[in-house]
PDB file of N, CA and C in Angstrom:
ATOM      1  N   UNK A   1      37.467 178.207 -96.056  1.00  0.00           N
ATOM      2  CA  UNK A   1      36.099 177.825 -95.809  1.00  0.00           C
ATOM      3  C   UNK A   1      35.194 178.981 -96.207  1.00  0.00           C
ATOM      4  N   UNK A   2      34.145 178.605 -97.053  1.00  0.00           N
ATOM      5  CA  UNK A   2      33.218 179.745 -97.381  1.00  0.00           C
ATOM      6  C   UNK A   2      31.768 179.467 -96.382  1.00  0.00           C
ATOM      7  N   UNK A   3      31.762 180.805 -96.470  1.00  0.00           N
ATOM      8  CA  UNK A   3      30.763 181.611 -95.627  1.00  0.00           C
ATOM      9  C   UNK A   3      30.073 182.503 -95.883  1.00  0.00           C
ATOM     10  N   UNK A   4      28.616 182.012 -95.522  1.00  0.00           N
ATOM     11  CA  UNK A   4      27.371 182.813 -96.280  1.00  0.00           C
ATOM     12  C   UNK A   4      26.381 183.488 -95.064  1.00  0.00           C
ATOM     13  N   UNK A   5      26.143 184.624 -95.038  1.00  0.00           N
ATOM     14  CA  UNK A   5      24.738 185.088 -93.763  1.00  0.00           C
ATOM     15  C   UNK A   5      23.660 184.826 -95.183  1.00  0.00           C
ATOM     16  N   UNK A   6      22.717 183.850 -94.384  1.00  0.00           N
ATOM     17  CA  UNK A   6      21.780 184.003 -95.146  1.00  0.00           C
ATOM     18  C   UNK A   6      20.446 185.223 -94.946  1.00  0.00           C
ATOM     19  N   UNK A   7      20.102 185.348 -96.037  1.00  0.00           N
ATOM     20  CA  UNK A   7      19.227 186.257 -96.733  1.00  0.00           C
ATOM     21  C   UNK A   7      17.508 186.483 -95.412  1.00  0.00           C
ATOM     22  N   UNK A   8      17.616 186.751 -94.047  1.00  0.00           N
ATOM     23  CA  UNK A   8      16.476 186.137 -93.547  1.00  0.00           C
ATOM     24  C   UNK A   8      16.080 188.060 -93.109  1.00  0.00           C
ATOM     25  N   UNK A   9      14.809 187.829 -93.284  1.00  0.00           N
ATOM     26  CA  UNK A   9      14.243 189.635 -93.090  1.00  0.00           C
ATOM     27  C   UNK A   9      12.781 189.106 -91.926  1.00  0.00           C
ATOM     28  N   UNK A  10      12.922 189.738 -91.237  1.00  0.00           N
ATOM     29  CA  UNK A  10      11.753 189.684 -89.716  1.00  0.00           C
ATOM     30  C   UNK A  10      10.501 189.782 -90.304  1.00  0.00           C
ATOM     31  N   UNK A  11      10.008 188.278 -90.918  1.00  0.00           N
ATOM     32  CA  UNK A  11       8.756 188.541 -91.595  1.00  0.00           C
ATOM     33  C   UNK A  11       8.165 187.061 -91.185  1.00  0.00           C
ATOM     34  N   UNK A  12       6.892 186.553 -90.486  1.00  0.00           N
ATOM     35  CA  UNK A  12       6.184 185.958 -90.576  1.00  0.00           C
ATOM     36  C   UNK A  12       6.198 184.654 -91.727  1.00  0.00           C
ATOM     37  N   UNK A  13       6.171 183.520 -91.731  1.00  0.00           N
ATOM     38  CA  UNK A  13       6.233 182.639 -92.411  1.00  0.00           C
ATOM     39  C   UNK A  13       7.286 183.100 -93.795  1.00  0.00           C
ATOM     40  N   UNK A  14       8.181 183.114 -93.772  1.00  0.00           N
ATOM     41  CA  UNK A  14       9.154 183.525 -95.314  1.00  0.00           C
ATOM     42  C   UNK A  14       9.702 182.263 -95.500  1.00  0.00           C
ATOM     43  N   UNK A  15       9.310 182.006 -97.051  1.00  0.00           N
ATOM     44  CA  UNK A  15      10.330 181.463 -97.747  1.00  0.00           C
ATOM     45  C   UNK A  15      11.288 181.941 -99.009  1.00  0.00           C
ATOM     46  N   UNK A  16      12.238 181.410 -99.002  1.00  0.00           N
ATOM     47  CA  UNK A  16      13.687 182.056 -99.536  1.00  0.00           C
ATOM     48  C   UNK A  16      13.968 180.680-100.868  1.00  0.00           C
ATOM     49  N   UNK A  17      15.325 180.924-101.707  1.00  0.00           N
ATOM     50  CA  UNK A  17      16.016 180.024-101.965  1.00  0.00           C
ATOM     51  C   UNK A  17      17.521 180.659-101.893  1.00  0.00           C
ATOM     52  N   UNK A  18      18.375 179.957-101.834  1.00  0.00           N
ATOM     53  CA  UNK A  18      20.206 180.245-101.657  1.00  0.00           C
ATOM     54  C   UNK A  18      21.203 179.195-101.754  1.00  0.00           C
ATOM     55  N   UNK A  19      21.655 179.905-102.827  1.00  0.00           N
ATOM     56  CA  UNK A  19      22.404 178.772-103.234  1.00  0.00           C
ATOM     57  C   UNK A  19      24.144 178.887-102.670  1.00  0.00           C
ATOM     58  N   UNK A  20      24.354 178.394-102.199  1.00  0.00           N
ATOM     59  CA  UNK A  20      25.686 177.740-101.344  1.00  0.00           C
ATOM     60  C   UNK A  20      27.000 176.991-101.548  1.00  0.00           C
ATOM     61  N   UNK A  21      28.121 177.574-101.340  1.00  0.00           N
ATOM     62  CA  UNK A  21      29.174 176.699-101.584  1.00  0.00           C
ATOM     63  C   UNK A  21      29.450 175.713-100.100  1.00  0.00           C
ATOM     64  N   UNK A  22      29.144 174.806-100.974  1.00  0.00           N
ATOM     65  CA  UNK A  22      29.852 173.337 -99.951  1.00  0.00           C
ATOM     66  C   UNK A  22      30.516 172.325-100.482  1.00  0.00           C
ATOM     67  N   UNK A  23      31.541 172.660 -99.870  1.00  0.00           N
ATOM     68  CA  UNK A  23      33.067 171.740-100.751  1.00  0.00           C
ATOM     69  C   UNK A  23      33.365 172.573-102.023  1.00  0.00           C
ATOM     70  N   UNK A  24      33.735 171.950-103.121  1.00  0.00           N
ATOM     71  CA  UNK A  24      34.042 171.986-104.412  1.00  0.00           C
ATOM     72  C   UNK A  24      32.822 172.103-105.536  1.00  0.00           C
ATOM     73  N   UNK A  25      31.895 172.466-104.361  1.00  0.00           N
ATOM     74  CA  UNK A  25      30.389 172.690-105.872  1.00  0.00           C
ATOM     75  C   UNK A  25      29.236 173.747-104.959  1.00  0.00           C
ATOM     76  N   UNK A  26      28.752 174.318-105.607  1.00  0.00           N
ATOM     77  CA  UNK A  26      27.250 174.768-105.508  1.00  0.00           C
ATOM     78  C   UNK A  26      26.183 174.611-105.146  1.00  0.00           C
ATOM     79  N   UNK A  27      25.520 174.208-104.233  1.00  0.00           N
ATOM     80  CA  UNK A  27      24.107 173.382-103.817  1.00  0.00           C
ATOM     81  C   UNK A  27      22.787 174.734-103.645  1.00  0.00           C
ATOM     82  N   UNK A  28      21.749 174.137-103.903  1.00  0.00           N
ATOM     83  CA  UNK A  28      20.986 175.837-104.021  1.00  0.00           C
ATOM     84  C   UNK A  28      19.345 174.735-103.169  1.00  0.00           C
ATOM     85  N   UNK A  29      19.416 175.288-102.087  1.00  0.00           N
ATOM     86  CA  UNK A  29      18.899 175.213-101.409  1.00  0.00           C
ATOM     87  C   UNK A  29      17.235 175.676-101.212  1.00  0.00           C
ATOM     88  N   UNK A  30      15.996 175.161-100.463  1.00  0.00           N
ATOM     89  CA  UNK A  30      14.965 175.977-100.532  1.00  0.00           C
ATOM     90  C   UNK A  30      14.918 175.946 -98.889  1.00  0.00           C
ATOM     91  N   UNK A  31      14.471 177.427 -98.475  1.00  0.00           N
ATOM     92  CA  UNK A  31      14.119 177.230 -96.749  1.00  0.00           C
ATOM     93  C   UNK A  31      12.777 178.261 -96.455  1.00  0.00           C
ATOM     94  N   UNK A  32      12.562 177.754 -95.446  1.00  0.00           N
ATOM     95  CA  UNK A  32      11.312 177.957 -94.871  1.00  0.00           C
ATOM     96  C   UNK A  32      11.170 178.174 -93.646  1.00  0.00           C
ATOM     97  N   UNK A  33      11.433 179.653 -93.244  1.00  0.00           N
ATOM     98  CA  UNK A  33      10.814 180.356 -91.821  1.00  0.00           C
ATOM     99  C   UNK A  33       9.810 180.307 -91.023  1.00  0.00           C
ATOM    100  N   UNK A  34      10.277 180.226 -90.089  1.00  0.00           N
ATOM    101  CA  UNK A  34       8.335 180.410 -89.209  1.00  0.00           C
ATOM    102  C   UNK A  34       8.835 180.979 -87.796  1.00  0.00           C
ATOM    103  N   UNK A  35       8.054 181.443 -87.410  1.00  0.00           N
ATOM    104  CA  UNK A  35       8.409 182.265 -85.713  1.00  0.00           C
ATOM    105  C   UNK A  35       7.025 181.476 -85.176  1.00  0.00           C
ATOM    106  N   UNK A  36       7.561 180.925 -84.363  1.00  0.00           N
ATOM    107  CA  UNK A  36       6.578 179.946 -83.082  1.00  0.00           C
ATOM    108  C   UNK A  36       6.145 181.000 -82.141  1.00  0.00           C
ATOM    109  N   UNK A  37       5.218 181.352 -82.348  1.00  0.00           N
ATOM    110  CA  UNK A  37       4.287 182.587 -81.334  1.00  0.00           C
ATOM    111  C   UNK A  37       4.415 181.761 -80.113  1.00  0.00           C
ATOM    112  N   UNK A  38       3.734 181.000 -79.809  1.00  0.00           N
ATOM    113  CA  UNK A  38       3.518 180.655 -78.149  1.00  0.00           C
ATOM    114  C   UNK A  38       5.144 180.092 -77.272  1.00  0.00           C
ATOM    115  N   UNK A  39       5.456 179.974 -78.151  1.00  0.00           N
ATOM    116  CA  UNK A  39       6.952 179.206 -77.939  1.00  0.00           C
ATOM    117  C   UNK A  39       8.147 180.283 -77.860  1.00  0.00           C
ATOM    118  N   UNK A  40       7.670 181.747 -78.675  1.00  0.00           N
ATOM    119  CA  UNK A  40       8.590 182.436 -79.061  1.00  0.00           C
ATOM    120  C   UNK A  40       9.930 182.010 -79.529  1.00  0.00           C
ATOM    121  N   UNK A  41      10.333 181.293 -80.609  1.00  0.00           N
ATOM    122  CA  UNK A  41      11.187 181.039 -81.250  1.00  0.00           C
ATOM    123  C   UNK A  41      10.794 180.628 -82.611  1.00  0.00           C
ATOM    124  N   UNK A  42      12.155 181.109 -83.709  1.00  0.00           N
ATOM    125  CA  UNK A  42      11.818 180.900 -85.138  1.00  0.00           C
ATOM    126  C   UNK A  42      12.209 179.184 -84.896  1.00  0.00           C
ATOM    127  N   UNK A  43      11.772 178.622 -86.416  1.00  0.00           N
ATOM    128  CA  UNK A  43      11.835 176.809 -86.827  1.00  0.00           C
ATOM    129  C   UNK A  43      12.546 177.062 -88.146  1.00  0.00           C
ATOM    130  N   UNK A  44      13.700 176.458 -88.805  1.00  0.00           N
ATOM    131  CA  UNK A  44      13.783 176.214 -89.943  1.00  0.00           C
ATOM    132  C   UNK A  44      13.583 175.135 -90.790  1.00  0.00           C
ATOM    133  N   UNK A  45      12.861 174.942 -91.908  1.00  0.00           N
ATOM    134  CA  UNK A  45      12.794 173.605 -92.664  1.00  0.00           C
ATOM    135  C   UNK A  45      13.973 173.672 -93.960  1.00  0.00           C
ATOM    136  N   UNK A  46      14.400 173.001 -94.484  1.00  0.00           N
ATOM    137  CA  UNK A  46      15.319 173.025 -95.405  1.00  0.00           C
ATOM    138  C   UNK A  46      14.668 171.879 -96.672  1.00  0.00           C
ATOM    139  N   UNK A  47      14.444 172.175 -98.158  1.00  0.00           N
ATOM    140  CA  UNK A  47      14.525 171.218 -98.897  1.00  0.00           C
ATOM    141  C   UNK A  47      15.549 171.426-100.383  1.00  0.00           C
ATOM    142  N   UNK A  48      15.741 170.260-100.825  1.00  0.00           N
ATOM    143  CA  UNK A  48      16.753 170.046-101.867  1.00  0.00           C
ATOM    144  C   UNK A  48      15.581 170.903-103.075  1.00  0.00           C
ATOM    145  N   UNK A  49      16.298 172.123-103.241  1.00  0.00           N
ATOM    146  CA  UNK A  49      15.493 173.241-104.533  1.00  0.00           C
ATOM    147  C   UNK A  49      15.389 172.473-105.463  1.00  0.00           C
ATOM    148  N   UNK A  50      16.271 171.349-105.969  1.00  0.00           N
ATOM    149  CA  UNK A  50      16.277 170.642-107.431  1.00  0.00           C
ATOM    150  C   UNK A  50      15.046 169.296-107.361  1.00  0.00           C
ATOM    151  N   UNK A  51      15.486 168.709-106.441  1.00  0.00           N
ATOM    152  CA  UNK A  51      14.419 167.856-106.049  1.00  0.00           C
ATOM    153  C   UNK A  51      13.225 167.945-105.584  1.00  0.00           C
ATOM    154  N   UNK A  52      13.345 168.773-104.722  1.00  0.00           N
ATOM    155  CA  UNK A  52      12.259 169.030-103.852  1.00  0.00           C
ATOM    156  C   UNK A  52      11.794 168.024-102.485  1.00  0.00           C
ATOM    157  N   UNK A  53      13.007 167.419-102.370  1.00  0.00           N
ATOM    158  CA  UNK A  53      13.203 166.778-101.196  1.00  0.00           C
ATOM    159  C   UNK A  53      13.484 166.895-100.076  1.00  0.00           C
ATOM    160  N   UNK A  54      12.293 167.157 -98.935  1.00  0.00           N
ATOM    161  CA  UNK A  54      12.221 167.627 -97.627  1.00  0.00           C
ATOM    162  C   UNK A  54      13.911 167.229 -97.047  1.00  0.00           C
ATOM    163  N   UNK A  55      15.055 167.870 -96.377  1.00  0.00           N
ATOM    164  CA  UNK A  55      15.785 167.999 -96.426  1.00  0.00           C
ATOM    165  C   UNK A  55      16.054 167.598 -93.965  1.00  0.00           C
ATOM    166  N   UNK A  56      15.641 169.046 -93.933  1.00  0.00           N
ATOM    167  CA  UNK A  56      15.713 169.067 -92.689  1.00  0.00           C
ATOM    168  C   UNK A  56      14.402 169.755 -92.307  1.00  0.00           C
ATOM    169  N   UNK A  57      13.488 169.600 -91.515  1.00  0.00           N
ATOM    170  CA  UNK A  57      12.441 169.557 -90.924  1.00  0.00           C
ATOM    171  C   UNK A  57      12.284 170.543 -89.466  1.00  0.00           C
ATOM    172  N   UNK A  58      11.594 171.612 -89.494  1.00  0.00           N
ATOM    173  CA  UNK A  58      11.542 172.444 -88.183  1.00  0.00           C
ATOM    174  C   UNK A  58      12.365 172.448 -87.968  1.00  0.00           C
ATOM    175  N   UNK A  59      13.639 172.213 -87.672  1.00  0.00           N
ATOM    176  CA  UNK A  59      14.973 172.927 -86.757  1.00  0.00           C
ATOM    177  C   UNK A  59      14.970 174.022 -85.648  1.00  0.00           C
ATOM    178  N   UNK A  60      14.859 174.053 -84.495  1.00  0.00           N
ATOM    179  CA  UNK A  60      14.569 175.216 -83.867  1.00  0.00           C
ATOM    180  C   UNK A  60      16.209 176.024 -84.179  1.00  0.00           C
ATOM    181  N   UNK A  61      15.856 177.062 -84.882  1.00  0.00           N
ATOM    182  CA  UNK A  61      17.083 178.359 -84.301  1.00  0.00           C
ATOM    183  C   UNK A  61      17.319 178.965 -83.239  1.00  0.00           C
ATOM    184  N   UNK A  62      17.954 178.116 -82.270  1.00  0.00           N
ATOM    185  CA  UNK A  62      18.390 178.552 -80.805  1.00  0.00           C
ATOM    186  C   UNK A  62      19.643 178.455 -80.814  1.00  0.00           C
ATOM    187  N   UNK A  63      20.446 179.850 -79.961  1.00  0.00           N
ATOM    188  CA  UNK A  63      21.898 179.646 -79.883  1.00  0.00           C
ATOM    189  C   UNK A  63      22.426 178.989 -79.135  1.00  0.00           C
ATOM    190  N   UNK A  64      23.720 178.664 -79.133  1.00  0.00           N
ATOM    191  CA  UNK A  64      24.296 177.571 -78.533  1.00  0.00           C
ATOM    192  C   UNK A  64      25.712 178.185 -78.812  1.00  0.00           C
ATOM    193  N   UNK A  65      26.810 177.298 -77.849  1.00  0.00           N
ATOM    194  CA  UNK A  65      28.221 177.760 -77.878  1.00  0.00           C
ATOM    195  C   UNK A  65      28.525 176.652 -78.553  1.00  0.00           C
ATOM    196  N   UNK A  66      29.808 176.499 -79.094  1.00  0.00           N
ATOM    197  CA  UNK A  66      30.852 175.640 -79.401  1.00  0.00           C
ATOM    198  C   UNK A  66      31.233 174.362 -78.279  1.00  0.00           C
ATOM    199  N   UNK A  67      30.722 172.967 -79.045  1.00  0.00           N
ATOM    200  CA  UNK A  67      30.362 172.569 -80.022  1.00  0.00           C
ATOM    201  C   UNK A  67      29.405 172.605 -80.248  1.00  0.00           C
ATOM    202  N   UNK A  68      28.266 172.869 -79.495  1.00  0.00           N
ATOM    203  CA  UNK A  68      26.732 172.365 -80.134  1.00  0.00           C
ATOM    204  C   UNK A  68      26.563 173.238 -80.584  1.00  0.00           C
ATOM    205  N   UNK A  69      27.037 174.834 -81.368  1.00  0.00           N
ATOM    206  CA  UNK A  69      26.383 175.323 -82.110  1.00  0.00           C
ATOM    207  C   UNK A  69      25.985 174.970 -82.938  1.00  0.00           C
ATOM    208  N   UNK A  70      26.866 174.282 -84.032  1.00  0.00           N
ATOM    209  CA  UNK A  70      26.134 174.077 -85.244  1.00  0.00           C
ATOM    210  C   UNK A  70      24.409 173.273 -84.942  1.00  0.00           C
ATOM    211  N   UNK A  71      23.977 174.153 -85.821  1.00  0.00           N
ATOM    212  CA  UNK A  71      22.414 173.634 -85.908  1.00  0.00           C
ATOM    213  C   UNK A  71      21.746 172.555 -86.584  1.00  0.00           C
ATOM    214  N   UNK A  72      23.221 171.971 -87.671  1.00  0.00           N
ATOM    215  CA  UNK A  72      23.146 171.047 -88.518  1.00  0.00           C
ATOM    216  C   UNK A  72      23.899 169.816 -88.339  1.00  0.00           C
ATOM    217  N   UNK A  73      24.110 169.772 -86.604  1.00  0.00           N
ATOM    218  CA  UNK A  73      25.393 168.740 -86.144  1.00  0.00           C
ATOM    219  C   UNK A  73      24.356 167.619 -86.342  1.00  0.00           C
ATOM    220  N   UNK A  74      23.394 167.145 -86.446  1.00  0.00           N
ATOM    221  CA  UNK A  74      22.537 165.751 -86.400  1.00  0.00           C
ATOM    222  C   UNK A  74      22.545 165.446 -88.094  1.00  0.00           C
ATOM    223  N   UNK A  75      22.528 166.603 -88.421  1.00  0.00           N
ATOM    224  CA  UNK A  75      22.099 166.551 -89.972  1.00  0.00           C
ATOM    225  C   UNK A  75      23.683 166.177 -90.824  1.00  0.00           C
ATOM    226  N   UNK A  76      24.921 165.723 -90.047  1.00  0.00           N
ATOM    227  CA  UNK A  76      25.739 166.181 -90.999  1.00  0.00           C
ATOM    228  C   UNK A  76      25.986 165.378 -92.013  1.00  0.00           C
ATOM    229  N   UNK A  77      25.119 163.851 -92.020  1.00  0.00           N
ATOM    230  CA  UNK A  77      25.278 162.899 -92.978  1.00  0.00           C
ATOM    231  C   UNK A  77      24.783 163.247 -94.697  1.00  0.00           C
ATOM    232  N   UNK A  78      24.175 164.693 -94.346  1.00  0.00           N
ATOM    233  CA  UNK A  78      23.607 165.211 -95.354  1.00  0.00           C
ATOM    234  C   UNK A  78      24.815 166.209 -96.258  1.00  0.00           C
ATOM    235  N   UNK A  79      25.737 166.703 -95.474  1.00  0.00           N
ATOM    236  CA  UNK A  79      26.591 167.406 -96.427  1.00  0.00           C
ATOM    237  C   UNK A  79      26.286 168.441 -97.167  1.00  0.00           C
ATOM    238  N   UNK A  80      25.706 169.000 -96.631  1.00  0.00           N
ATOM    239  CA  UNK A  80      24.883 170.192 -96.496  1.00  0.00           C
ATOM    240  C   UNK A  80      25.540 171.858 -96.051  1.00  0.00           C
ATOM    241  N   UNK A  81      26.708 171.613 -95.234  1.00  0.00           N
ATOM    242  CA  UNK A  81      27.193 172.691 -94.577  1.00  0.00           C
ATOM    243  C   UNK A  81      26.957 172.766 -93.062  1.00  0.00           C
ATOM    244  N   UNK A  82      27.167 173.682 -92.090  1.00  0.00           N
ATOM    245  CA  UNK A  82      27.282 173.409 -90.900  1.00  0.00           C
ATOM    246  C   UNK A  82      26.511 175.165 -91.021  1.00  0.00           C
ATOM    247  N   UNK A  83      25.385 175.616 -90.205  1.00  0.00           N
ATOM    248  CA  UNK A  83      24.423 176.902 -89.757  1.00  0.00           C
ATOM    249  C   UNK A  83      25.073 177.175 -88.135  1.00  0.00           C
ATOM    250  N   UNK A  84      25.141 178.294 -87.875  1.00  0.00           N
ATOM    251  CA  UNK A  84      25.284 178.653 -86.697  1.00  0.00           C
ATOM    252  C   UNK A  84      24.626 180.207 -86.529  1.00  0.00           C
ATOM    253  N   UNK A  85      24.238 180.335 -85.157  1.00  0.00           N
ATOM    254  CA  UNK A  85      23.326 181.658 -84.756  1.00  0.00           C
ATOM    255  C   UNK A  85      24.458 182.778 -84.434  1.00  0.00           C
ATOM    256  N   UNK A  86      24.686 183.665 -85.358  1.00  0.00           N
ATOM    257  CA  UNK A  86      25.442 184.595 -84.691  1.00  0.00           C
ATOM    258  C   UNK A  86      24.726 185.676 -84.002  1.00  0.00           C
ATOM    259  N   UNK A  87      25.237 186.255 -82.563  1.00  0.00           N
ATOM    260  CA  UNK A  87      24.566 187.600 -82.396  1.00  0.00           C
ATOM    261  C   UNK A  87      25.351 188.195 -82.389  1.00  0.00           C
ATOM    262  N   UNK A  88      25.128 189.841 -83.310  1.00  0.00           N
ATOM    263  CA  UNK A  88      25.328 190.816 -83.426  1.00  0.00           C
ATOM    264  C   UNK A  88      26.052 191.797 -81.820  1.00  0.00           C
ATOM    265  N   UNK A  89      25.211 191.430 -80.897  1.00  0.00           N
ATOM    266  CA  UNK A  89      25.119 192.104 -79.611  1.00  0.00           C
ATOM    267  C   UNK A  89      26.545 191.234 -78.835  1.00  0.00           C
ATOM    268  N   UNK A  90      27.128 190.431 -79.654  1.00  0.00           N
ATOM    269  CA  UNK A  90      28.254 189.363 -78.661  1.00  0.00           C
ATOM    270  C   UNK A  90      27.743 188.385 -77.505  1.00  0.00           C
ATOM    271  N   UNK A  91      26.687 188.052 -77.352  1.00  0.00           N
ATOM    272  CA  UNK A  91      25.875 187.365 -76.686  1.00  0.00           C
ATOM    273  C   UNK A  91      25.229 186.055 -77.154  1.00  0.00           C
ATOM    274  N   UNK A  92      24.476 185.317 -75.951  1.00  0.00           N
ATOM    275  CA  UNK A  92      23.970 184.220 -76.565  1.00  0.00           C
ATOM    276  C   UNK A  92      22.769 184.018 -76.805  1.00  0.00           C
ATOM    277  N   UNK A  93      22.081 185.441 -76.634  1.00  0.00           N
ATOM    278  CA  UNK A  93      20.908 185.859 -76.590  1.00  0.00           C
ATOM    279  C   UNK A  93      19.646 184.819 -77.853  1.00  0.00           C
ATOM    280  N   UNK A  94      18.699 184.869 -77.286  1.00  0.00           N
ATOM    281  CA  UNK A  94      17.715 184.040 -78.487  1.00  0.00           C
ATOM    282  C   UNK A  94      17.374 185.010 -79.474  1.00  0.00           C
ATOM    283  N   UNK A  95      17.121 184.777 -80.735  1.00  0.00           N
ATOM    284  CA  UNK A  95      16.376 185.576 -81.813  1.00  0.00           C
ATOM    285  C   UNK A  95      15.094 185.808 -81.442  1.00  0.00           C
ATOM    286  N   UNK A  96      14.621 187.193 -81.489  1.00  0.00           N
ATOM    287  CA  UNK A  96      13.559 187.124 -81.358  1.00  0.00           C
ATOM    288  C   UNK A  96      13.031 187.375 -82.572  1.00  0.00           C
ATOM    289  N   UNK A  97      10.910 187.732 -82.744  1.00  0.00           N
ATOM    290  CA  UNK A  97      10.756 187.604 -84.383  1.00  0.00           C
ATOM    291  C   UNK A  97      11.233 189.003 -84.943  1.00  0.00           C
ATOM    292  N   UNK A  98      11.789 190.128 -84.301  1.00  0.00           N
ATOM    293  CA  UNK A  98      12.473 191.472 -84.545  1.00  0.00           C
ATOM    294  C   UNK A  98      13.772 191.619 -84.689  1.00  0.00           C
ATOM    295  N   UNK A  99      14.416 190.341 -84.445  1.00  0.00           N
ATOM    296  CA  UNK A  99      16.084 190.248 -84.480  1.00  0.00           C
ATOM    297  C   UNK A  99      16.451 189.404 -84.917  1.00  0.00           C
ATOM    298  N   UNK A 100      15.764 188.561 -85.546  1.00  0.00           N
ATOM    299  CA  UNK A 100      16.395 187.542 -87.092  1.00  0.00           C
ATOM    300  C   UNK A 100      16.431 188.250 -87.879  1.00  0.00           C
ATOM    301  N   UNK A 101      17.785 188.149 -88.721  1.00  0.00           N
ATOM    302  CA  UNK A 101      18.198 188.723 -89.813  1.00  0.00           C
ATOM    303  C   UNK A 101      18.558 190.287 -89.452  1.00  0.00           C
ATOM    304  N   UNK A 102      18.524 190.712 -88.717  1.00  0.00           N
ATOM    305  CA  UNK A 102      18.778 191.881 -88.068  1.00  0.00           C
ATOM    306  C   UNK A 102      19.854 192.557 -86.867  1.00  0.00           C
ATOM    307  N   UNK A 103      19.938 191.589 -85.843  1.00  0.00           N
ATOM    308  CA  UNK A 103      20.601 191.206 -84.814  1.00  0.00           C
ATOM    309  C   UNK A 103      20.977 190.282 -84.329  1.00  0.00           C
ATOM    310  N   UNK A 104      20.711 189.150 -84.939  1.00  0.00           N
ATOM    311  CA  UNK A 104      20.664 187.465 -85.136  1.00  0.00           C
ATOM    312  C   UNK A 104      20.650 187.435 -86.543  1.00  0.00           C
ATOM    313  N   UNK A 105      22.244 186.802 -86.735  1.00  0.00           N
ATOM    314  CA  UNK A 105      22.057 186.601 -88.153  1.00  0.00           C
ATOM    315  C   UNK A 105      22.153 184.893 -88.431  1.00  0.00           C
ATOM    316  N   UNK A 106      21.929 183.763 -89.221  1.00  0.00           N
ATOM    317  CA  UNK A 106      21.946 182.700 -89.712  1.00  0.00           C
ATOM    318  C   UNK A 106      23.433 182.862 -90.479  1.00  0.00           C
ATOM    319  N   UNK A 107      24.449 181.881 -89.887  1.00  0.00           N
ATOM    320  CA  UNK A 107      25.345 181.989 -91.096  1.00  0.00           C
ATOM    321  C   UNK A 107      26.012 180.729 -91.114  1.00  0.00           C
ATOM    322  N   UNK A 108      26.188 180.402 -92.865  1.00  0.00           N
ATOM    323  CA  UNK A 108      26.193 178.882 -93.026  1.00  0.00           C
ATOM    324  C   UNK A 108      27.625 179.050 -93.693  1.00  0.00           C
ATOM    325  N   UNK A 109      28.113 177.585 -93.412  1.00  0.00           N
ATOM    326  CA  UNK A 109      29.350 177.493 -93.904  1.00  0.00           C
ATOM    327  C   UNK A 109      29.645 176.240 -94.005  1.00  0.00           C
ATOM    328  N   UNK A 110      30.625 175.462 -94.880  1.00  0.00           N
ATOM    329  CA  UNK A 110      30.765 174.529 -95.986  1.00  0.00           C
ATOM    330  C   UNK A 110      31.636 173.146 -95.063  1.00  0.00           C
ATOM    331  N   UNK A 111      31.215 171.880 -95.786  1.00  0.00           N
ATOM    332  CA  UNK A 111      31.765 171.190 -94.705  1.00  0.00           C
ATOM    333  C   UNK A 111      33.189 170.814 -94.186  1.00  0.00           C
ATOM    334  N   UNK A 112      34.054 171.461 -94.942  1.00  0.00           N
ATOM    335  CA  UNK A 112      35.686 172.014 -94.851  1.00  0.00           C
ATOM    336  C   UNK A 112      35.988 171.806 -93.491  1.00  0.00           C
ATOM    337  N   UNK A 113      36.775 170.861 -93.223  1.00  0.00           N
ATOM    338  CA  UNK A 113      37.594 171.885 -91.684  1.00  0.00           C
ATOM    339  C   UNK A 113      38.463 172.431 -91.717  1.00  0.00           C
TER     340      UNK A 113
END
């Protein structure tokens, strides 16, 4: 099973692209950060880079244990890969907007079991 930390740096509205192994091919992805000030938590949006087809929509990045980690368990009709919140610290601690990509990392992996 391949496994990617994605590319995320403690910055205010960022968008990225990354392209991904899932299954037997390549998918290259567009995403879109945001840190919810009043809420204190980041949102992810996901769209198809080739298309440009809104994909997955706000997602809150909150951790969770096994099974509900994956962040993409609603989404999996999409085939997309499965995201989970790792912390750095061994905890289940939330990302804050200083510890995404830093101490909270995003890491995606392919729909393989």
């Amino acid at each position: 099973m391949a496994t990617i930390i994605l590319p995320i740096m403690p910055s205010m509205n960022q968008n990225f692209t990354c392209t991904l192994p899932v299954g037997s091919q390549n998918i290259t992805l567009a995403f879109s950060l945001t840190y919810n000030t009043p809420g204190e938590y980041w949102y992810m949006s996901i769209t198809d880079h080739e298309t440009g087809k809104m994909l997955v929509d706000a997602i809150p990045l909150l951790p969770s244990e096994y099974p509900a980690a994956n962040l993409l368990d609603s989404h999996s009709y999409l085939k997309i890969g499965k995201a989970v919140i790792v912390s750095l610290n061994g905890d289940n601690s939330m990302p804050t907007f200083d510890s995404l990509g830093k101490e909270h990392l995003v890491v995606w992996s392919d729909d393989i079991e």
